[in-house]
C-alpha atoms as a PDB file:
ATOM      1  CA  UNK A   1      82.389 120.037  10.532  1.00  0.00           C
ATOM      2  CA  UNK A   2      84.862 122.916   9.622  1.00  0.00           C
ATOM      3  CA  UNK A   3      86.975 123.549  12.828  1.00  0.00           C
ATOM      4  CA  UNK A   4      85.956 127.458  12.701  1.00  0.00           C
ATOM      5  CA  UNK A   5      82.281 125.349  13.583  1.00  0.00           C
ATOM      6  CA  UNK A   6      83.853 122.795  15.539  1.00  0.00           C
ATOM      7  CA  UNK A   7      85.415 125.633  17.934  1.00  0.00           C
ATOM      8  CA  UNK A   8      82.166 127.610  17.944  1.00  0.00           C
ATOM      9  CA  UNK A   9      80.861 124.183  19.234  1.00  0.00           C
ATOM     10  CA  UNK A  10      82.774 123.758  21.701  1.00  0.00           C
ATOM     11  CA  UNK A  11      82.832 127.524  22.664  1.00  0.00           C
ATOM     12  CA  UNK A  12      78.954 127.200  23.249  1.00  0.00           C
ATOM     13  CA  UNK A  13      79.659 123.515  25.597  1.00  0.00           C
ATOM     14  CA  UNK A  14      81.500 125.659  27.816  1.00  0.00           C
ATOM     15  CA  UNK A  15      79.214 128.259  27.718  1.00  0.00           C
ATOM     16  CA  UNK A  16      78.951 130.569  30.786  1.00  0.00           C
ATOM     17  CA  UNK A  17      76.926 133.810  30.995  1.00  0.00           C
ATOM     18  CA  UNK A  18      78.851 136.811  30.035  1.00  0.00           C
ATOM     19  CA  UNK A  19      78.009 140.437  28.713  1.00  0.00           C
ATOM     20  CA  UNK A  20      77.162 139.771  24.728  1.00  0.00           C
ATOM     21  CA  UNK A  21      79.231 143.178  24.167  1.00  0.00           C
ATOM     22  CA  UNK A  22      82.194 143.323  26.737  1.00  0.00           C
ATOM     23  CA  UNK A  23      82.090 139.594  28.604  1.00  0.00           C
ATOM     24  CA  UNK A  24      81.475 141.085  31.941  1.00  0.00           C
ATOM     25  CA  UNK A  25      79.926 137.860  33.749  1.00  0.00           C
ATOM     26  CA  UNK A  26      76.190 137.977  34.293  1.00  0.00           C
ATOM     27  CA  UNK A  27      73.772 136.325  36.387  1.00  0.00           C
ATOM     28  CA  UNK A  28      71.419 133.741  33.952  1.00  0.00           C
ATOM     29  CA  UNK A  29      68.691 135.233  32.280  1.00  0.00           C
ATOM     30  CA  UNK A  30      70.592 138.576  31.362  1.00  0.00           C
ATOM     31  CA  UNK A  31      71.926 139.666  27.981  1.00  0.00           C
ATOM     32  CA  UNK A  32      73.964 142.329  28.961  1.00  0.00           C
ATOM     33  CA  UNK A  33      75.501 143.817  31.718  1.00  0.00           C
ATOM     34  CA  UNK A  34      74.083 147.555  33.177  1.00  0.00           C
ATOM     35  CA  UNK A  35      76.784 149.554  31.226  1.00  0.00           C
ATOM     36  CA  UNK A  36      76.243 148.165  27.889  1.00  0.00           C
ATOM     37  CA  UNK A  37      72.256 147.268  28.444  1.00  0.00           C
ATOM     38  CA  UNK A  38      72.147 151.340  28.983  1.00  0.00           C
ATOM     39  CA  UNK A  39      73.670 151.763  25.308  1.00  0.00           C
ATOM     40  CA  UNK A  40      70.755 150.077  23.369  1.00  0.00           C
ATOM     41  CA  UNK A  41      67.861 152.154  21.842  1.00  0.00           C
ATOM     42  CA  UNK A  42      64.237 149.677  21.996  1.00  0.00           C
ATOM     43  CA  UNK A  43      62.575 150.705  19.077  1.00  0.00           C
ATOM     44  CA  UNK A  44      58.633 151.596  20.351  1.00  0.00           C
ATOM     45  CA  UNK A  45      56.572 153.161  17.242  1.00  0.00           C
ATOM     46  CA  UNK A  46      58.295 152.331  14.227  1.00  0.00           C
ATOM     47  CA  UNK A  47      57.167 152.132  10.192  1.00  0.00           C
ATOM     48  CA  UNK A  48      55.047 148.490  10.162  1.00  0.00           C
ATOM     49  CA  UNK A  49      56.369 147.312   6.660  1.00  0.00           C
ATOM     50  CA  UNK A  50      59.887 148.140   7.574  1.00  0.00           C
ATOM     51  CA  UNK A  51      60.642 149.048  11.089  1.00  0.00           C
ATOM     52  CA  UNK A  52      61.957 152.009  10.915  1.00  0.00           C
ATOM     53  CA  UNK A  53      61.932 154.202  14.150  1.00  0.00           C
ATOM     54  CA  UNK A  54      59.013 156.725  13.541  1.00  0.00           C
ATOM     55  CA  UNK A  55      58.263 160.218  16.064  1.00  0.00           C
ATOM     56  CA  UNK A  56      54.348 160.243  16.934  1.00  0.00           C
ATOM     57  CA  UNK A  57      52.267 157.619  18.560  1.00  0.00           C
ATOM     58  CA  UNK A  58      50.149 156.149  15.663  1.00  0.00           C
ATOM     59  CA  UNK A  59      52.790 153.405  13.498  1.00  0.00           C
ATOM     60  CA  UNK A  60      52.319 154.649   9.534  1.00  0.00           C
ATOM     61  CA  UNK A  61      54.034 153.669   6.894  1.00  0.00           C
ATOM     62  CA  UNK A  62      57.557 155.669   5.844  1.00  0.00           C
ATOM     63  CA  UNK A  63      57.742 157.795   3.425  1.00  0.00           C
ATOM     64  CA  UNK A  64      60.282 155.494   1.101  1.00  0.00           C
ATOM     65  CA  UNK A  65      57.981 152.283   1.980  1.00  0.00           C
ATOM     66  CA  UNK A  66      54.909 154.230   0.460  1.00  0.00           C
ATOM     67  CA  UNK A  67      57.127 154.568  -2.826  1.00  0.00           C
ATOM     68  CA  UNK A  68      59.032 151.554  -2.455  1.00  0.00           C
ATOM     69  CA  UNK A  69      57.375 149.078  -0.241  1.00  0.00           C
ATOM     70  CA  UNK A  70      59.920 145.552   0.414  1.00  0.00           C
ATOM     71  CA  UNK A  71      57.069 143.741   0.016  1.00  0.00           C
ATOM     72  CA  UNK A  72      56.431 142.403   3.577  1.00  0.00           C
ATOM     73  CA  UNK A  73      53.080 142.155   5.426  1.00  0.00           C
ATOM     74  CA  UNK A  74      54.990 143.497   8.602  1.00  0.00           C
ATOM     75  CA  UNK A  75      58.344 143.738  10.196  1.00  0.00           C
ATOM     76  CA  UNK A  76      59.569 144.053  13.486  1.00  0.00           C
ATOM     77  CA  UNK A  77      62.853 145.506  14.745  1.00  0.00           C
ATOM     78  CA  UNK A  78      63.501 145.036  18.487  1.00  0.00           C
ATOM     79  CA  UNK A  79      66.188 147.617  18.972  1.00  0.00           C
ATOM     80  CA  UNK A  80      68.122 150.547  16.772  1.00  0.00           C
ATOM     81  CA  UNK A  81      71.323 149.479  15.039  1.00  0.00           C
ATOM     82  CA  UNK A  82      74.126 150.826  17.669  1.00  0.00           C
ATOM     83  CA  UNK A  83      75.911 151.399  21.097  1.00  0.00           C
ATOM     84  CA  UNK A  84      76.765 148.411  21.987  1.00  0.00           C
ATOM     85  CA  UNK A  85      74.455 146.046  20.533  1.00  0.00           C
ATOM     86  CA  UNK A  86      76.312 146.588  17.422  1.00  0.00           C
ATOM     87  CA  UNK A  87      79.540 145.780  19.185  1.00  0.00           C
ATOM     88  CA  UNK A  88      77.716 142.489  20.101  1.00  0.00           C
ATOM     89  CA  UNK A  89      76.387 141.765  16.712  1.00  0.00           C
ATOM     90  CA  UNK A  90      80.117 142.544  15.053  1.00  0.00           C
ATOM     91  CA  UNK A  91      81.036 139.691  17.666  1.00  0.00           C
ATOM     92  CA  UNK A  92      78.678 137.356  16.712  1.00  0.00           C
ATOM     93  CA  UNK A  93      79.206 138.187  12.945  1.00  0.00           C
ATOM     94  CA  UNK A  94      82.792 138.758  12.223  1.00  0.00           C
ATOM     95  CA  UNK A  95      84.406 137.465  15.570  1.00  0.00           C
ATOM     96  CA  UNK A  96      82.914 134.065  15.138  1.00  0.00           C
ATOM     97  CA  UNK A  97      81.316 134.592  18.765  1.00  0.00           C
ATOM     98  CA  UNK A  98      78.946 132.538  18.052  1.00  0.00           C
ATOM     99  CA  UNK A  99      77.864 131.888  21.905  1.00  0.00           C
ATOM    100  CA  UNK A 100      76.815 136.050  21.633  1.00  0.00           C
ATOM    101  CA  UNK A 101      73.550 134.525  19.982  1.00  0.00           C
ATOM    102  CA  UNK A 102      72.205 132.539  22.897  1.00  0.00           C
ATOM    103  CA  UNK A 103      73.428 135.351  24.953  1.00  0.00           C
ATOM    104  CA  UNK A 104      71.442 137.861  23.714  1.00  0.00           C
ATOM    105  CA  UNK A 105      67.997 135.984  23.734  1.00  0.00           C
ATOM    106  CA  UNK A 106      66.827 137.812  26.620  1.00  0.00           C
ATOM    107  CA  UNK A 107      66.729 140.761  25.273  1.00  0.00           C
ATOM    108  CA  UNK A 108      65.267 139.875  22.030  1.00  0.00           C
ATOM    109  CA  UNK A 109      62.164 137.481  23.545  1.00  0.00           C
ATOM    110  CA  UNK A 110      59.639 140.283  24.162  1.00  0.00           C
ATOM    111  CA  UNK A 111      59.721 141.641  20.186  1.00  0.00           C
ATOM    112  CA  UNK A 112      60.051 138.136  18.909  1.00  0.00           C
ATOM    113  CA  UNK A 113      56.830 137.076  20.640  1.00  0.00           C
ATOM    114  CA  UNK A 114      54.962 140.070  18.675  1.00  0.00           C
ATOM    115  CA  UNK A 115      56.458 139.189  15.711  1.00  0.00           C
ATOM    116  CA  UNK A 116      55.997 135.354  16.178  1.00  0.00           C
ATOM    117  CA  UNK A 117      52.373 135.416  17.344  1.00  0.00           C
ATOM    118  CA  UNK A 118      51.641 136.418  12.878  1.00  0.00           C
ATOM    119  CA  UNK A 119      53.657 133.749  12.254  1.00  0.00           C
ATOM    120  CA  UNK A 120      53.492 129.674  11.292  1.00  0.00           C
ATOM    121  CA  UNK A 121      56.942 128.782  11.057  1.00  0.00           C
ATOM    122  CA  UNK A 122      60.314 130.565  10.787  1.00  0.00           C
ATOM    123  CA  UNK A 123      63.108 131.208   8.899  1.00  0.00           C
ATOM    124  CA  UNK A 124      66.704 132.315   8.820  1.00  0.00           C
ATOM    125  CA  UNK A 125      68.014 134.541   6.006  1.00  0.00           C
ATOM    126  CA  UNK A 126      70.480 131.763   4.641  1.00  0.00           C
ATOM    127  CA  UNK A 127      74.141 131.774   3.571  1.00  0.00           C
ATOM    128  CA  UNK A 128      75.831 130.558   0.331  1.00  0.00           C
ATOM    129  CA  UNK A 129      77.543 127.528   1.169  1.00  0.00           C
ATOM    130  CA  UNK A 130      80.791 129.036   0.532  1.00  0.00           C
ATOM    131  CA  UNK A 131      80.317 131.497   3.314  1.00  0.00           C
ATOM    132  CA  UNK A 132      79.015 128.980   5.746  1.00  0.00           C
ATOM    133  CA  UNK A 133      82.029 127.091   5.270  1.00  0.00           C
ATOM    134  CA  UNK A 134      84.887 130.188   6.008  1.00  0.00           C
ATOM    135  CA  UNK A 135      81.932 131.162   8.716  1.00  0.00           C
ATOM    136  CA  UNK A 136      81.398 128.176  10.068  1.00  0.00           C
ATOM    137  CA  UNK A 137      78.010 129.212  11.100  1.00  0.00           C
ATOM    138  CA  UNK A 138      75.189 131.328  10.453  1.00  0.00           C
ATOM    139  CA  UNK A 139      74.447 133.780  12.354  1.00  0.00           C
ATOM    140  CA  UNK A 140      70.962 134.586  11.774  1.00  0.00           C
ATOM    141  CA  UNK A 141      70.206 130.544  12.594  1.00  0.00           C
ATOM    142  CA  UNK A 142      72.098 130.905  15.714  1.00  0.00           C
ATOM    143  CA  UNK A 143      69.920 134.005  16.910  1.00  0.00           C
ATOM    144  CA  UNK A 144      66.521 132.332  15.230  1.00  0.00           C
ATOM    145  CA  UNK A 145      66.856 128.761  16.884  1.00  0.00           C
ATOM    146  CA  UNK A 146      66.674 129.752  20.941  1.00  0.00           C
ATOM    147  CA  UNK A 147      63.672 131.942  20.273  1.00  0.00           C
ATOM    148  CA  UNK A 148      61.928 129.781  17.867  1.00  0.00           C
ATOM    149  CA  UNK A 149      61.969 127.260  20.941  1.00  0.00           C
ATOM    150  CA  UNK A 150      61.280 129.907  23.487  1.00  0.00           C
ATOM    151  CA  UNK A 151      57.900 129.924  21.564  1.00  0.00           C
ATOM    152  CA  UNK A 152      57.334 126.808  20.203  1.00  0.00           C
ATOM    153  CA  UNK A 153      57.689 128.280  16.430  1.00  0.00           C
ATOM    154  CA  UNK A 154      58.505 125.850  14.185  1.00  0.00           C
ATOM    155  CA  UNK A 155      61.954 125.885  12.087  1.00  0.00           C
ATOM    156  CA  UNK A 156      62.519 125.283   8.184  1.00  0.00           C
ATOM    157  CA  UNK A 157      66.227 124.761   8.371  1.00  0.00           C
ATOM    158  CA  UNK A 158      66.223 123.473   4.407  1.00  0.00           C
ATOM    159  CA  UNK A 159      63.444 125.211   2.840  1.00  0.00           C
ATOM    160  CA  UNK A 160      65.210 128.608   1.936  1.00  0.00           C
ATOM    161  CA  UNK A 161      68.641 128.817  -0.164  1.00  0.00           C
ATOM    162  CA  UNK A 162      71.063 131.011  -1.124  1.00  0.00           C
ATOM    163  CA  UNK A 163      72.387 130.323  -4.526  1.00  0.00           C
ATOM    164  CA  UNK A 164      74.510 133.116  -5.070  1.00  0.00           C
ATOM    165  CA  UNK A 165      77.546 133.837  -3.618  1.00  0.00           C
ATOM    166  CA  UNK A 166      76.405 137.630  -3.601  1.00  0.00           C
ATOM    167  CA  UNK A 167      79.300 140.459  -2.164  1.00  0.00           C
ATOM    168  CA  UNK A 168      78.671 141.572   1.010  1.00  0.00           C
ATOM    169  CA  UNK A 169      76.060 144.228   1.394  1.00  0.00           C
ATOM    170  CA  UNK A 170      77.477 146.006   3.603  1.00  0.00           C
ATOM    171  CA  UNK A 171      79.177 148.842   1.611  1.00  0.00           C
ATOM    172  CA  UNK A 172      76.814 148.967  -0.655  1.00  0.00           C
ATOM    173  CA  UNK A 173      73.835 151.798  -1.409  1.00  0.00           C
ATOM    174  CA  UNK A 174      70.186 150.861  -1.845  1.00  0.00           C
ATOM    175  CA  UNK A 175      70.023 150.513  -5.842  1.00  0.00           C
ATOM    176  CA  UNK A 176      73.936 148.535  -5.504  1.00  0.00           C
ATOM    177  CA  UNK A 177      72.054 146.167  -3.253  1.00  0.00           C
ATOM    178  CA  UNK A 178      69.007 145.169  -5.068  1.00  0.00           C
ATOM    179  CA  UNK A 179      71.172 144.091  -8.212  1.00  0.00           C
ATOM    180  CA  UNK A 180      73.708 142.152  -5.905  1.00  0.00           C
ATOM    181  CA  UNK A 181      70.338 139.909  -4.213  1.00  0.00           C
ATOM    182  CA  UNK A 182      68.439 139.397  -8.249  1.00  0.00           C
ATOM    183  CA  UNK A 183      68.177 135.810  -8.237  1.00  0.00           C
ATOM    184  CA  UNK A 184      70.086 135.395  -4.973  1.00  0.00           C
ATOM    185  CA  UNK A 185      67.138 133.268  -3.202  1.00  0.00           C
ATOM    186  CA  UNK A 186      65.393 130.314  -3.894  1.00  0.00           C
ATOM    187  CA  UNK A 187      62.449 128.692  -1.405  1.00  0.00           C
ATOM    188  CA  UNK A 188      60.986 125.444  -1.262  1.00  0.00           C
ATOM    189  CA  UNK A 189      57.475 124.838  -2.467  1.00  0.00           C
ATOM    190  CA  UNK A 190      56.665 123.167   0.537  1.00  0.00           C
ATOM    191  CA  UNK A 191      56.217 126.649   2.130  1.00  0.00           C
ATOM    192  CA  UNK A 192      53.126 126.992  -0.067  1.00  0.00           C
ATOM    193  CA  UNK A 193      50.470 127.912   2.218  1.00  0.00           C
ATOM    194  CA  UNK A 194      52.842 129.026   5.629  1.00  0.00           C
ATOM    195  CA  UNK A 195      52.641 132.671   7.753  1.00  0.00           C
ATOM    196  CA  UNK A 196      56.451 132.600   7.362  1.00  0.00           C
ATOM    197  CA  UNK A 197      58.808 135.093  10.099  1.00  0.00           C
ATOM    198  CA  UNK A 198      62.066 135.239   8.312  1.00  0.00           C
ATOM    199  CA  UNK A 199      65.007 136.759  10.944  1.00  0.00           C
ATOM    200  CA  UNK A 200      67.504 138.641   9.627  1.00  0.00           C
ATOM    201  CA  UNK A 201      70.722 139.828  12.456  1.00  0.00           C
ATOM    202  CA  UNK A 202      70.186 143.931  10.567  1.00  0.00           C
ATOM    203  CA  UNK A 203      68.304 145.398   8.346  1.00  0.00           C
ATOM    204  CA  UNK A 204      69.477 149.096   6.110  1.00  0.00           C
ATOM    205  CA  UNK A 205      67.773 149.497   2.947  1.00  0.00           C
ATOM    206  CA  UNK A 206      65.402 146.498   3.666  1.00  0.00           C
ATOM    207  CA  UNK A 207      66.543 145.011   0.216  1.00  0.00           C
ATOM    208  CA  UNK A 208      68.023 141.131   1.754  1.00  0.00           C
ATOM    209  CA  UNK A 209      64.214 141.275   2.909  1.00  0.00           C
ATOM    210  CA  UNK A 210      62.513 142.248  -0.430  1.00  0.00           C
ATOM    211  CA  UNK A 211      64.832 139.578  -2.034  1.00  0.00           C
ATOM    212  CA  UNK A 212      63.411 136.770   0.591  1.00  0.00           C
ATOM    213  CA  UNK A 213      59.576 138.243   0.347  1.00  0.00           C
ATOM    214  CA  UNK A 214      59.845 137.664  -3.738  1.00  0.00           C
ATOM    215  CA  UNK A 215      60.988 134.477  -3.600  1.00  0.00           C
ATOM    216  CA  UNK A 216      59.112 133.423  -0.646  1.00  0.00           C
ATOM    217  CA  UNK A 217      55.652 134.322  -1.929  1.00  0.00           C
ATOM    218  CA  UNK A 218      56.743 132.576  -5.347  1.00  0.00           C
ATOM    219  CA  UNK A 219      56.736 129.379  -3.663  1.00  0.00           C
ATOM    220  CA  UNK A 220      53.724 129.788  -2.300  1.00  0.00           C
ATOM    221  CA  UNK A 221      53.944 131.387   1.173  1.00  0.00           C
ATOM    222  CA  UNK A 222      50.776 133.028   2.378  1.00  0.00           C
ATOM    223  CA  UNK A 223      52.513 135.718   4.285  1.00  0.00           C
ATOM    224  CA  UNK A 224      56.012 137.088   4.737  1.00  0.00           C
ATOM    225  CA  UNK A 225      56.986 138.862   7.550  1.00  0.00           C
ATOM    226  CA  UNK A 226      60.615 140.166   8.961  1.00  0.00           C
ATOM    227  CA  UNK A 227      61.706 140.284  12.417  1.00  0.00           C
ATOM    228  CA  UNK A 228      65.295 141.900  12.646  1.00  0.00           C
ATOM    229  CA  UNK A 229      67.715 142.373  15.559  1.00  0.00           C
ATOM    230  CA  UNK A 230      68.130 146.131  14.802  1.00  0.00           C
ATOM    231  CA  UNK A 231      67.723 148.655  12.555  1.00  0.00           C
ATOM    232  CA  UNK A 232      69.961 150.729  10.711  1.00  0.00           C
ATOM    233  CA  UNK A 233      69.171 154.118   9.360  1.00  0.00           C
ATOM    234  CA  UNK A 234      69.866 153.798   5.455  1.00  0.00           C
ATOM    235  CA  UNK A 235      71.136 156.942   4.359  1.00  0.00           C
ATOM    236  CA  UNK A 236      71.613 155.506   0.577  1.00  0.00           C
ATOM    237  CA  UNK A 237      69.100 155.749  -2.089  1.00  0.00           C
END
């Protein structure tokens, strides 16, 4: 074990219950404390391919899904990308908070079980091996594994890889994106047959997910569907 991992092990042994976004200390069974919790935007009626928040009551397809669908057979998005979930997501991400995962499970239950009910077994979006190392976790498993057991979804920890050390998305526009994931992904065929949930921490242009779907349904998968943490307005094309 790296020590980046071996402190985020020991961080979550001495885990107490603390504000994902500001470490205000909480009672047990909250994610956030009242300030922050009053920050984050639920997402209600949203696009079903890609989760995008929609106006109206009736959930229809986007208007760049119906021209560019990420090849998903639904995806669900429990809040909007911003106030400060995103400060708790940059924590768990890039502040190697890796306790923020656990922390936030409350709040992410009730749009996991809608999303998990479709669903055989789950998935994490993987990291190249490379990144897990200077990481020394990933963050998507972290979020995935408490609400997997929440409930009672099986796990494939080794049946999805990253075998491309791919630049970070982040900076990148829609079209940059889907040439940085070709060939990115490669699943095992023993997922031939499985209603797969994949979790992803956020999802922009929807292209890490389109990547995943491909390579998914080439080994076999029955049906691919996303749940995501938030969701980002892509503004890219």
């Amino acid at each position: 074990m790296s020590m980046t991992g071996l402190l985020a092990h020991l961080r979550d042994s001495l885990y107490q219950p603390a504000c994902a976004a500001c470490d205000t200390p909480l009672a047990a069974g909250q994610a956030m404390c009242a300030t922050c919790a009053q920050s984050c935007e639920a997402i209600d009626t949203a696009c079903p391919s890609c989760a995008l928040p929609l106006a109206g009551q009736v959930p229809l397809q986007c208007s760049r899904c119906r021209k560019h669908p990420i090849g998903l057979d639904s995806c669900t998005a429990a809040f909007e990308y911003g106030g400060q979930l995103r400060t708790a997501l940059m924590r768990l991400k890039y502040g190697r908070r890796s306790d923020v995962a656990r922390t936030l499970m409350p709040l992410l239950a009730p749009a996991f079980a809608r999303a998990a009910a479709r669903a055989t077994l789950a998935l994490a979006v993987p990291l190249h091996p490379s990144r897990l190392g200077r990481r020394g976790f990933n963050q998507s498993q972290r979020l995935l594994l408490p609400l997997a057991r929440l409930h009672e979804l099986p796990v494939a920890r080794d049946a999805l890889f990253r075998i491309r050390d791919t630049p970070a998305q982040a900076r990148l526009d829609a079209r940059a994106r889907r040439a940085n994931l070709r060939g990115a992904f490669r699943a095992d065929s023993k997922l031939a047959g499985a209603r797969i949930l994949v979790l992803d921490d956020v999802l922009t242009t929807g292209e890490t997910m389109r990547a995943l779907a491909r390579s998914l349904r080439r080994a076999g998968a029955d049906q691919v569907h996303g749940f995501v943490v938030a969701r980002a307005e892509c503004h890219g094309s």
